[in-house]
PDB file of N, CA and C in Angstrom:
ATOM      1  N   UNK A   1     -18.599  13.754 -10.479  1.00  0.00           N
ATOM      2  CA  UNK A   1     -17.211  14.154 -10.467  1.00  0.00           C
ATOM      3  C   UNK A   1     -16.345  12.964 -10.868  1.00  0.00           C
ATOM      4  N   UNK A   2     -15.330  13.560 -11.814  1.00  0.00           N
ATOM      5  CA  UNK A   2     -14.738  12.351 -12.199  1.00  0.00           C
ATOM      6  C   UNK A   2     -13.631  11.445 -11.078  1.00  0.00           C
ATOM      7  N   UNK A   3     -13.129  10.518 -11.328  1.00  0.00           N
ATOM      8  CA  UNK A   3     -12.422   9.877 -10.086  1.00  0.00           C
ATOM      9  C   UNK A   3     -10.897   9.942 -10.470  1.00  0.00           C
ATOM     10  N   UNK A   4      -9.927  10.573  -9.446  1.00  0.00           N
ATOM     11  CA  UNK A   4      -8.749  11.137  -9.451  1.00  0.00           C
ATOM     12  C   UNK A   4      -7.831  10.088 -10.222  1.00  0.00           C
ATOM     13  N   UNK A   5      -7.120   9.945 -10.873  1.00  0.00           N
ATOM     14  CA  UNK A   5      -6.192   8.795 -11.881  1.00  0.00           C
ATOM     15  C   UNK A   5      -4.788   9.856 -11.683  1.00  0.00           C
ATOM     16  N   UNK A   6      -3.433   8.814 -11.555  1.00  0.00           N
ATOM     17  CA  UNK A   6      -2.398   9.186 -11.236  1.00  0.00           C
ATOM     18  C   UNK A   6      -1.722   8.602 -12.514  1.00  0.00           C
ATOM     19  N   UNK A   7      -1.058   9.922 -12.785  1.00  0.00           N
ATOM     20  CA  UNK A   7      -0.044   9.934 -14.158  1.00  0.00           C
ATOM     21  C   UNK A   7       0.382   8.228 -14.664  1.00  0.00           C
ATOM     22  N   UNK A   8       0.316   7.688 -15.377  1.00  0.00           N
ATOM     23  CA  UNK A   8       1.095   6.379 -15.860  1.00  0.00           C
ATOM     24  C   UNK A   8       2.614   6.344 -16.731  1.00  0.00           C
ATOM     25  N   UNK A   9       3.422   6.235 -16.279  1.00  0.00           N
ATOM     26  CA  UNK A   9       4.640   5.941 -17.430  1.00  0.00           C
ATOM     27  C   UNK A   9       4.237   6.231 -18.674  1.00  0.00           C
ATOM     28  N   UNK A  10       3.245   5.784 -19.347  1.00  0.00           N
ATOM     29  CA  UNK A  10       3.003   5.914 -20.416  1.00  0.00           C
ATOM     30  C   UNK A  10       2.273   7.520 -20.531  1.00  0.00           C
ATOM     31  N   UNK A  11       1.993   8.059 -19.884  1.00  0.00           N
ATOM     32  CA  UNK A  11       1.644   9.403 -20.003  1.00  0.00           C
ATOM     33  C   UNK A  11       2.424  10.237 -19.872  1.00  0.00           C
ATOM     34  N   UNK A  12       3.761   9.649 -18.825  1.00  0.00           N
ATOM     35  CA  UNK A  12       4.919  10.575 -18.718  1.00  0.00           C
ATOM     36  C   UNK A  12       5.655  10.321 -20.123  1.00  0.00           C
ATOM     37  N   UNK A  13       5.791   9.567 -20.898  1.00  0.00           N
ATOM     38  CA  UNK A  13       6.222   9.872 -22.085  1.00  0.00           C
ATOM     39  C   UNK A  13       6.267  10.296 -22.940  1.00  0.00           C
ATOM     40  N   UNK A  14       4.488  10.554 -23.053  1.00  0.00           N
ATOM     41  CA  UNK A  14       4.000  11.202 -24.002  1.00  0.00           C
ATOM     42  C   UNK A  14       4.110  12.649 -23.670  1.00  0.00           C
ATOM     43  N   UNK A  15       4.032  13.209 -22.468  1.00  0.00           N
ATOM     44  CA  UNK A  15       4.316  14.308 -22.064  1.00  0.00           C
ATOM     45  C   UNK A  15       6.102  14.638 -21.920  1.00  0.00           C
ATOM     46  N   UNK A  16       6.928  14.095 -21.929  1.00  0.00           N
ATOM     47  CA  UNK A  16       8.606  14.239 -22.417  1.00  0.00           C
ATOM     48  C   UNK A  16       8.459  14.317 -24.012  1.00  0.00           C
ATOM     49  N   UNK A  17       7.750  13.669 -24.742  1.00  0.00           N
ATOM     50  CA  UNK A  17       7.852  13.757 -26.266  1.00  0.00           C
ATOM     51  C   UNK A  17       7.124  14.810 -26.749  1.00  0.00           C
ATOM     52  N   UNK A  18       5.995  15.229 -26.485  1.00  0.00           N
ATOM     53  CA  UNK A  18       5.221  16.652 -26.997  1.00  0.00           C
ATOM     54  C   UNK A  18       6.275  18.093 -26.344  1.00  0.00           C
ATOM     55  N   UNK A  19       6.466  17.666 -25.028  1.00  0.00           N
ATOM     56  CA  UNK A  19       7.349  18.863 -24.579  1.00  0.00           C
ATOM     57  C   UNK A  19       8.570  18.741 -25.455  1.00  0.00           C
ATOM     58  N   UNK A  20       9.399  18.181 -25.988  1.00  0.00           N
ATOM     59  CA  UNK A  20      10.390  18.242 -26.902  1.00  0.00           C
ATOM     60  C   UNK A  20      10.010  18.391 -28.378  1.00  0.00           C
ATOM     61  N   UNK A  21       8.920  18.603 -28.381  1.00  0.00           N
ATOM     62  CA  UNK A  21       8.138  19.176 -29.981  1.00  0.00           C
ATOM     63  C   UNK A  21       8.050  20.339 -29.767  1.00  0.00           C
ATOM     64  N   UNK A  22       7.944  20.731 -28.679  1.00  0.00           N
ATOM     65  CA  UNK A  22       7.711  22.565 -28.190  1.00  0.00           C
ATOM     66  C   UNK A  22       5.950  22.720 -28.091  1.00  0.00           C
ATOM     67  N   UNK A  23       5.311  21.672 -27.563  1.00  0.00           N
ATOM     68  CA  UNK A  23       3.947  21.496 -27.413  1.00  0.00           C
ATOM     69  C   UNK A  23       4.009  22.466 -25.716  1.00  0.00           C
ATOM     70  N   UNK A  24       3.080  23.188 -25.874  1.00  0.00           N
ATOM     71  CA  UNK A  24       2.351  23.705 -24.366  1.00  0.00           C
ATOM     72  C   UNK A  24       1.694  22.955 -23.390  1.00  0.00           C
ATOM     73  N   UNK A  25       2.042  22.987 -21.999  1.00  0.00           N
ATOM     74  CA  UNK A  25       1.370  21.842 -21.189  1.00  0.00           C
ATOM     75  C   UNK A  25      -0.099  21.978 -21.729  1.00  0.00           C
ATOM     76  N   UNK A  26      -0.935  23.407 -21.997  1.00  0.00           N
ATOM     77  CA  UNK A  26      -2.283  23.006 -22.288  1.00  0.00           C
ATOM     78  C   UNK A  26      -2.395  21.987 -23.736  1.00  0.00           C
ATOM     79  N   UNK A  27      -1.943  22.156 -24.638  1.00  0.00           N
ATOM     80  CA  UNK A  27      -1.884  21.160 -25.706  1.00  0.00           C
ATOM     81  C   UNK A  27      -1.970  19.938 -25.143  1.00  0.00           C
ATOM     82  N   UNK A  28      -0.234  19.966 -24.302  1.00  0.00           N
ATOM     83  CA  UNK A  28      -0.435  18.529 -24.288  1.00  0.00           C
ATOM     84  C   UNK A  28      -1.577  17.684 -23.264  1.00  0.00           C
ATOM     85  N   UNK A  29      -2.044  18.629 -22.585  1.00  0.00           N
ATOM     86  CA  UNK A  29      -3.189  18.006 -21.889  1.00  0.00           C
ATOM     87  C   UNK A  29      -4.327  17.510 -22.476  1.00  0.00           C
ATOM     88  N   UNK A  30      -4.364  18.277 -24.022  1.00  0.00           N
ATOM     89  CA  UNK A  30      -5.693  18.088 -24.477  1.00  0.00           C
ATOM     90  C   UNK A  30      -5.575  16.657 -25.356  1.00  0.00           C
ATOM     91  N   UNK A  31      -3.754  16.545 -25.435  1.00  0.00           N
ATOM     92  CA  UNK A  31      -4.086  15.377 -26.450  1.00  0.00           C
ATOM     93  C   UNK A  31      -3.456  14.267 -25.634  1.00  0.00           C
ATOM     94  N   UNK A  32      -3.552  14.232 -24.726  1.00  0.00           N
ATOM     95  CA  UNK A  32      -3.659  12.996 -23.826  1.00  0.00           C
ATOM     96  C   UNK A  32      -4.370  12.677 -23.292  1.00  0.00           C
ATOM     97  N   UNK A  33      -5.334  13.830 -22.889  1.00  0.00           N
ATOM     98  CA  UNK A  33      -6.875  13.786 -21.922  1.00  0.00           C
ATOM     99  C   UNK A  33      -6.662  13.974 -20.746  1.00  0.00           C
ATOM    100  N   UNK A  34      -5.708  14.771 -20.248  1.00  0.00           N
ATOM    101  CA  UNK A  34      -5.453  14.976 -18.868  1.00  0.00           C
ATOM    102  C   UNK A  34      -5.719  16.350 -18.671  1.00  0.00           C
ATOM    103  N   UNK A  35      -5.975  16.814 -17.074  1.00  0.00           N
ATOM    104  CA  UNK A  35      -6.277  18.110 -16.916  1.00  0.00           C
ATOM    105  C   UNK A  35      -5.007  18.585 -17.386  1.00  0.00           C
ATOM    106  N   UNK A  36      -5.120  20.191 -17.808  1.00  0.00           N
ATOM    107  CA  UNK A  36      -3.962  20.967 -17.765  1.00  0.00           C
ATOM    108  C   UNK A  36      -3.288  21.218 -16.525  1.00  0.00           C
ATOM    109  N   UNK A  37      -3.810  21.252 -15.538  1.00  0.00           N
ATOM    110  CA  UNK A  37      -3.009  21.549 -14.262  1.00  0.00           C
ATOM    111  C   UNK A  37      -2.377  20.271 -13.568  1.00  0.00           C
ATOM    112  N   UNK A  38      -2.949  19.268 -14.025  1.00  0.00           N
ATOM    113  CA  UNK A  38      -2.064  17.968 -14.041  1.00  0.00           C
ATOM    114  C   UNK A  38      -0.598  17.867 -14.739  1.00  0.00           C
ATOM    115  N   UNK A  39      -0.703  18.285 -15.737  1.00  0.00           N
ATOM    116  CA  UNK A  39       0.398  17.608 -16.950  1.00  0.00           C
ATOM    117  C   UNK A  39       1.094  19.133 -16.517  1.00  0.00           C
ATOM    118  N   UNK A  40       0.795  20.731 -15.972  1.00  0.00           N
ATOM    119  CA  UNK A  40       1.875  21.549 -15.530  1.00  0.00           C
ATOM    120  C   UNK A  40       2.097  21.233 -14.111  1.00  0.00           C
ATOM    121  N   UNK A  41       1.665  20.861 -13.522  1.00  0.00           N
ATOM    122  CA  UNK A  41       2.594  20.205 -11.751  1.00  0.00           C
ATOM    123  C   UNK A  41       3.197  19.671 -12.467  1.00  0.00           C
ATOM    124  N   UNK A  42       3.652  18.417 -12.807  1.00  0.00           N
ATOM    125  CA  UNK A  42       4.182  17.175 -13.435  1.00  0.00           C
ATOM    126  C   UNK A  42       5.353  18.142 -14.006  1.00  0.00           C
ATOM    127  N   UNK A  43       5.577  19.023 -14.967  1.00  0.00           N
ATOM    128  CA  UNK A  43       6.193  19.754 -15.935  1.00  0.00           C
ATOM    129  C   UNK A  43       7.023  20.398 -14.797  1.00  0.00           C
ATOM    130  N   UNK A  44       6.136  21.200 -13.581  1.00  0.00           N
ATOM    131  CA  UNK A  44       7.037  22.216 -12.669  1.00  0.00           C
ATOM    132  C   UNK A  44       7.691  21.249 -11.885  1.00  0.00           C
ATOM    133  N   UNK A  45       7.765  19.774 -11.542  1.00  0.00           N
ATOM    134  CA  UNK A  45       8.749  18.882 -10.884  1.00  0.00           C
ATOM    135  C   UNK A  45       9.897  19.273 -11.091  1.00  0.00           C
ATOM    136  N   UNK A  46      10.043  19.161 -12.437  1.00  0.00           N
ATOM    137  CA  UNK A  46      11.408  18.960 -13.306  1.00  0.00           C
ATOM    138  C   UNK A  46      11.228  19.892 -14.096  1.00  0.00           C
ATOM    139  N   UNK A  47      11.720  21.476 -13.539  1.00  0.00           N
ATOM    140  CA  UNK A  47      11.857  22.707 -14.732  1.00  0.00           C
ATOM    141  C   UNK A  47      12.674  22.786 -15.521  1.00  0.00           C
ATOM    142  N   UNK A  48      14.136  22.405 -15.766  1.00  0.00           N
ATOM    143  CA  UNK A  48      14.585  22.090 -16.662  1.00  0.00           C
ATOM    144  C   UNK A  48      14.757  20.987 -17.631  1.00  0.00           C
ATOM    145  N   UNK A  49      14.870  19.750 -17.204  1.00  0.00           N
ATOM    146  CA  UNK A  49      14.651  19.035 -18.428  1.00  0.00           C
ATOM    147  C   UNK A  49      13.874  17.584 -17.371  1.00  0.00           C
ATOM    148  N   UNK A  50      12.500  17.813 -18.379  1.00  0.00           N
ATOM    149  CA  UNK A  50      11.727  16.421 -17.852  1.00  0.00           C
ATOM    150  C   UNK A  50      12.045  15.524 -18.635  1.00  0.00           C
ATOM    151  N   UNK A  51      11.850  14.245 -17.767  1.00  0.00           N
ATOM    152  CA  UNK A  51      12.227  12.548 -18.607  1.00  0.00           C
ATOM    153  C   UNK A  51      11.088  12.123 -17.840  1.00  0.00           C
ATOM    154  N   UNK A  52      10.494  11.230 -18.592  1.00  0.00           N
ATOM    155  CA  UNK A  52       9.764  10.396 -18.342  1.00  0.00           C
ATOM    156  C   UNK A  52      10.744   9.625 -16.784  1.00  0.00           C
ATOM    157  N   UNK A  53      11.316   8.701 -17.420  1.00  0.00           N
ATOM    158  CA  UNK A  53      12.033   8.263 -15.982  1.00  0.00           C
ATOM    159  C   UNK A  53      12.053   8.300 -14.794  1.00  0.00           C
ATOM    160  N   UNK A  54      12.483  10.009 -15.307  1.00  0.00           N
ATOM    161  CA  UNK A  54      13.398  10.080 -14.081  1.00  0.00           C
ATOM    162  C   UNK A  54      11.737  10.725 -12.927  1.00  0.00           C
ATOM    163  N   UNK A  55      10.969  11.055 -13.300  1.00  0.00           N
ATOM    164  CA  UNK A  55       9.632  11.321 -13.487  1.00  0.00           C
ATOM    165  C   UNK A  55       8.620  10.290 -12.504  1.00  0.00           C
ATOM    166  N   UNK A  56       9.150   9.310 -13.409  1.00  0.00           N
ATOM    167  CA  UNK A  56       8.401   7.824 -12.996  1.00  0.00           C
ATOM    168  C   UNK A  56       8.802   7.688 -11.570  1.00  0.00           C
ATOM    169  N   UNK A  57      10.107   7.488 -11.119  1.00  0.00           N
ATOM    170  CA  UNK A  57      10.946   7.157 -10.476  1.00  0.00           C
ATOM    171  C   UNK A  57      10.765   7.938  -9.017  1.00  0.00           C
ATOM    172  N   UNK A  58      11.020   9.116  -9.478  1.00  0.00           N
ATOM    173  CA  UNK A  58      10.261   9.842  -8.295  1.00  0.00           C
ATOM    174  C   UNK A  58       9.152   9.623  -7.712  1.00  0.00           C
ATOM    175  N   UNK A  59       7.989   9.611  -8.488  1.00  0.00           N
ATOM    176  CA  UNK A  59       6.601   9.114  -8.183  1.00  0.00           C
ATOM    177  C   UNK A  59       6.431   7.978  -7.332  1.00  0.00           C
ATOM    178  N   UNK A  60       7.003   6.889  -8.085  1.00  0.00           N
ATOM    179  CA  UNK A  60       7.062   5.321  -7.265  1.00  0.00           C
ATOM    180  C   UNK A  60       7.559   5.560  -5.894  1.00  0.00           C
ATOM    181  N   UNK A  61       8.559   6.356  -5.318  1.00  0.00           N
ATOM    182  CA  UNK A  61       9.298   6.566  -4.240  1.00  0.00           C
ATOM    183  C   UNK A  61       8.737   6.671  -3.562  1.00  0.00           C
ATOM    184  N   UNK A  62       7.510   8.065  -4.092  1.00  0.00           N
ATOM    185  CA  UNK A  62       6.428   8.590  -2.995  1.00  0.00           C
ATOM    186  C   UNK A  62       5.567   7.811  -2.848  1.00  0.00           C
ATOM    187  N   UNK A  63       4.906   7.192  -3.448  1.00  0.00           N
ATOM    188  CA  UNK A  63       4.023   5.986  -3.129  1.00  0.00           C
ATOM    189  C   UNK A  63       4.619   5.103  -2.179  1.00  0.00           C
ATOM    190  N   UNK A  64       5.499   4.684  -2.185  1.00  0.00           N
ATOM    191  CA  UNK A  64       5.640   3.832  -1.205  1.00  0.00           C
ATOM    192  C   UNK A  64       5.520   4.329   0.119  1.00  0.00           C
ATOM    193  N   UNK A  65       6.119   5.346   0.063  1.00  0.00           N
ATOM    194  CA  UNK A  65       6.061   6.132   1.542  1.00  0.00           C
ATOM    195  C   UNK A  65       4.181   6.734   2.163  1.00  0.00           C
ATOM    196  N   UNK A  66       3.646   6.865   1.242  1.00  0.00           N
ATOM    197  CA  UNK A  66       1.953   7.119   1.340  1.00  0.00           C
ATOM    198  C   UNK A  66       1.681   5.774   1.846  1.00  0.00           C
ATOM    199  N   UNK A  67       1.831   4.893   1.357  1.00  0.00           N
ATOM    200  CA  UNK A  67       1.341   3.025   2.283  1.00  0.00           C
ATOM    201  C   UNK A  67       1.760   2.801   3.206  1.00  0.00           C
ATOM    202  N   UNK A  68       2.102   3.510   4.285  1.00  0.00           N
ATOM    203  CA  UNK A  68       2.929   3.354   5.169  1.00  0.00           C
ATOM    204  C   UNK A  68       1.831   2.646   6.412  1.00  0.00           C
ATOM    205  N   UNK A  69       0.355   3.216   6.429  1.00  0.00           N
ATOM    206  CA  UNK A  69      -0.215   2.631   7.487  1.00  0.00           C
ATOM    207  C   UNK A  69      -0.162   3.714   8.625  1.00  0.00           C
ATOM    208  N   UNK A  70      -1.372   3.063   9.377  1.00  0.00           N
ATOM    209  CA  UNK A  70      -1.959   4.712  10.384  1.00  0.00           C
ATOM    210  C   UNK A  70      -1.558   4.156  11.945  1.00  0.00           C
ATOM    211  N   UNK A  71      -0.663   5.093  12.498  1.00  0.00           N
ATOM    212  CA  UNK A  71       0.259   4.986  13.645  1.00  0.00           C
ATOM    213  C   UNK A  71      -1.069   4.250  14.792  1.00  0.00           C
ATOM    214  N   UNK A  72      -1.633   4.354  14.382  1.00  0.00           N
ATOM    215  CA  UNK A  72      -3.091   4.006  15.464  1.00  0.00           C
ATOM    216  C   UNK A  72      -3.439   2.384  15.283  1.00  0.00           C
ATOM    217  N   UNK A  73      -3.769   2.642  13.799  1.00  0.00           N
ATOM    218  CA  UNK A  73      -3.872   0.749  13.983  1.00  0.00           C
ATOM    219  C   UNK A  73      -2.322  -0.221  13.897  1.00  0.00           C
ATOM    220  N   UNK A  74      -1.241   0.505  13.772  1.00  0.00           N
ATOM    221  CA  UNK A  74      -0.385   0.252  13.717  1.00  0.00           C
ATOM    222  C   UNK A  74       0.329  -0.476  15.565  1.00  0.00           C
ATOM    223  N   UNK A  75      -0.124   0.245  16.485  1.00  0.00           N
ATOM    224  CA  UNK A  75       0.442   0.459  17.585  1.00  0.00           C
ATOM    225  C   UNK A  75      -1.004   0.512  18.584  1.00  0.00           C
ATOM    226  N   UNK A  76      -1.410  -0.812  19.090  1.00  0.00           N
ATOM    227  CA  UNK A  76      -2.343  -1.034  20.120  1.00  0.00           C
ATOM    228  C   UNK A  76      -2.206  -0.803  21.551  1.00  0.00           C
ATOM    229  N   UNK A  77      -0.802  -0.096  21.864  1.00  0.00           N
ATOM    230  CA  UNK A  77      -1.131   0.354  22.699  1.00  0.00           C
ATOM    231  C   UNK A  77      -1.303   2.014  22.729  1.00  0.00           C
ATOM    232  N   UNK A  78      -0.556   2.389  21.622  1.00  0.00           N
ATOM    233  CA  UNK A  78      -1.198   3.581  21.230  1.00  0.00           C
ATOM    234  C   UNK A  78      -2.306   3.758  21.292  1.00  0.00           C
ATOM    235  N   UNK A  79      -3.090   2.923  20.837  1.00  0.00           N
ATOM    236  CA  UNK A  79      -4.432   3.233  20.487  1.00  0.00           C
ATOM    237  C   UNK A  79      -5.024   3.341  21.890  1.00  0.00           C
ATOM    238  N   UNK A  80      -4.711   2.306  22.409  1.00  0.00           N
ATOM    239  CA  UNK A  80      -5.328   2.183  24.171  1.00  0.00           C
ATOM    240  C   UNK A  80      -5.762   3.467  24.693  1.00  0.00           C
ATOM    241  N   UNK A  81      -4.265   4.106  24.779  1.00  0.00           N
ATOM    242  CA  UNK A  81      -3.762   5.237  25.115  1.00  0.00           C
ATOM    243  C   UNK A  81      -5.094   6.847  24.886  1.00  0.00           C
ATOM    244  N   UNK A  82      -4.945   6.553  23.673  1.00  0.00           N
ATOM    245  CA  UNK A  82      -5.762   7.605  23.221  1.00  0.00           C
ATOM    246  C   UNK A  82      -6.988   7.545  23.222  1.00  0.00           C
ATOM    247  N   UNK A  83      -7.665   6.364  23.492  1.00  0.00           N
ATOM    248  CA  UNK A  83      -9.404   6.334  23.933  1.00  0.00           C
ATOM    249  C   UNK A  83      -9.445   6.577  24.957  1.00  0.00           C
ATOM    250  N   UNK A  84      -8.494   5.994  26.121  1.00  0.00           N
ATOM    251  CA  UNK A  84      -8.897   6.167  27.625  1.00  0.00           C
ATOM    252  C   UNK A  84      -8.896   7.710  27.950  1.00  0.00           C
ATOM    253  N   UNK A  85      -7.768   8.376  26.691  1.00  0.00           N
ATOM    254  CA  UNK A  85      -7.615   9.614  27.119  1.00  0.00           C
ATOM    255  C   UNK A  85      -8.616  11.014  26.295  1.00  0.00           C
ATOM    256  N   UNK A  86      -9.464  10.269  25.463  1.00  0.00           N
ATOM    257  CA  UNK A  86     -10.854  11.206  24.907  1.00  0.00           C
ATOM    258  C   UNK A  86     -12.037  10.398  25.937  1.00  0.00           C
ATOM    259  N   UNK A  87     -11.832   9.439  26.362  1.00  0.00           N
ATOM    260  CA  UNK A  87     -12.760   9.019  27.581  1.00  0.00           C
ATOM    261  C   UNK A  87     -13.171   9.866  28.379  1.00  0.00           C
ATOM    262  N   UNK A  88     -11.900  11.179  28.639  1.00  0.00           N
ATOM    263  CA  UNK A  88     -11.671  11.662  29.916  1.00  0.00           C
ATOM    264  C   UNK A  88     -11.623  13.032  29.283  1.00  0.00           C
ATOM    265  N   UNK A  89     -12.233  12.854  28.163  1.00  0.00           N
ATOM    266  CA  UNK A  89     -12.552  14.439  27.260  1.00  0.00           C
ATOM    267  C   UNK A  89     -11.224  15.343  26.921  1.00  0.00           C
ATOM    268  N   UNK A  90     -10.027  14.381  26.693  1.00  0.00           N
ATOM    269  CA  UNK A  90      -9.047  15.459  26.595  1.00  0.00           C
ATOM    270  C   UNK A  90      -9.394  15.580  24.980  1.00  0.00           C
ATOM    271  N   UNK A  91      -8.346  16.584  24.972  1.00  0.00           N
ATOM    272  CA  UNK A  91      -8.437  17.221  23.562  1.00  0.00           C
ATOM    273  C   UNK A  91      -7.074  16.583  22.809  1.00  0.00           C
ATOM    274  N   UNK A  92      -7.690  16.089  21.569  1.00  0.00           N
ATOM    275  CA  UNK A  92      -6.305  15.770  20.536  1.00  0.00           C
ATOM    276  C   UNK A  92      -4.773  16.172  21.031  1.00  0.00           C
ATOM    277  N   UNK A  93      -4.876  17.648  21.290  1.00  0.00           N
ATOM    278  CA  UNK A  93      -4.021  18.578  21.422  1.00  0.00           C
ATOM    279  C   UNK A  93      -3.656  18.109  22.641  1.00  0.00           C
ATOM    280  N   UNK A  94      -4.023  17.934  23.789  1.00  0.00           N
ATOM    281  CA  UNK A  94      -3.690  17.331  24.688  1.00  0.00           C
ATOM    282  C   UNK A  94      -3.069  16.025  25.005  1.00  0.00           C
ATOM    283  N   UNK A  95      -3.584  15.113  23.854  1.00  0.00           N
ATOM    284  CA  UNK A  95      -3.532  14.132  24.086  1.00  0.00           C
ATOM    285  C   UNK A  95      -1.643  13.867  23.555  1.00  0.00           C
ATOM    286  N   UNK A  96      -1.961  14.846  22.168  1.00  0.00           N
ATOM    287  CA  UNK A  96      -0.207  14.695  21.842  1.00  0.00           C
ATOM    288  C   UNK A  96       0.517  15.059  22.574  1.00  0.00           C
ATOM    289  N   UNK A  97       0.518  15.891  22.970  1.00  0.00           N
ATOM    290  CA  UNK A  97       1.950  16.486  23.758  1.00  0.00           C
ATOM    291  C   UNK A  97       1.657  15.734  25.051  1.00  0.00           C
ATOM    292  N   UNK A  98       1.121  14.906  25.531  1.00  0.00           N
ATOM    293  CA  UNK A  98       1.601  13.766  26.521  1.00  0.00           C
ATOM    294  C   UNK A  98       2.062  12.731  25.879  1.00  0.00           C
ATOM    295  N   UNK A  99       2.217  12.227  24.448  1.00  0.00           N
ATOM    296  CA  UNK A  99       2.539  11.387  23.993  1.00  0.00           C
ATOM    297  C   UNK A  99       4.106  11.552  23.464  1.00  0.00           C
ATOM    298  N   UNK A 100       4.235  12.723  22.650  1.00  0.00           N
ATOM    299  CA  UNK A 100       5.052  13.175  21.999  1.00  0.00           C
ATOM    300  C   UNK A 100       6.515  13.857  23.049  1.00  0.00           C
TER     301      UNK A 100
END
């Protein structure tokens, strides 16, 4: 299976420039090498008029917010918290709503 690759600027351009030729997301998938259902998410972001840019821009945003880091190794006493309390066989579900 191939390994997942995230759109590049340079692909969002090429996909703003074929779409302003009146190219079909399947076209333009084929001549960039991207899945078709890649390059139409990307297309359904921005249903009326895609830009590379503005495209890009969005993307970067969300990335940053995905690196954010896992509330667990983040917070040691969190973590404390939640072993002593599967120690004692509670359930996830349990365990949040004493936390939360």
């Amino acid at each position: 299976m191939k390994e997942y690759k995230r759109l590049t600027y340079e692909d969002r351009v090429k996909i703003e420039l074929l779409t302003k030729q009146g190219f079909n997301p399947a076209k333009i998938s084929h001549l960039i090498g991207r899945h078709r259902s890649t390059v139409q998410r990307e297309l359904c972001r921005f249903p009326r008029s895609y830009t590379a840019a503005k495209a890009q821009a969005e993307a970067s945003a969300q990335a940053g917010s995905r690196n954010r880091g896992r509330k667990l190794e983040m917070d040691k006493r969190l973590l404390n918290y939640v072993h002593e309390k599967l120690k004692l066989r509670w359930s996830p579900q349990q365990i949040s709503k004493q936390c939360g």
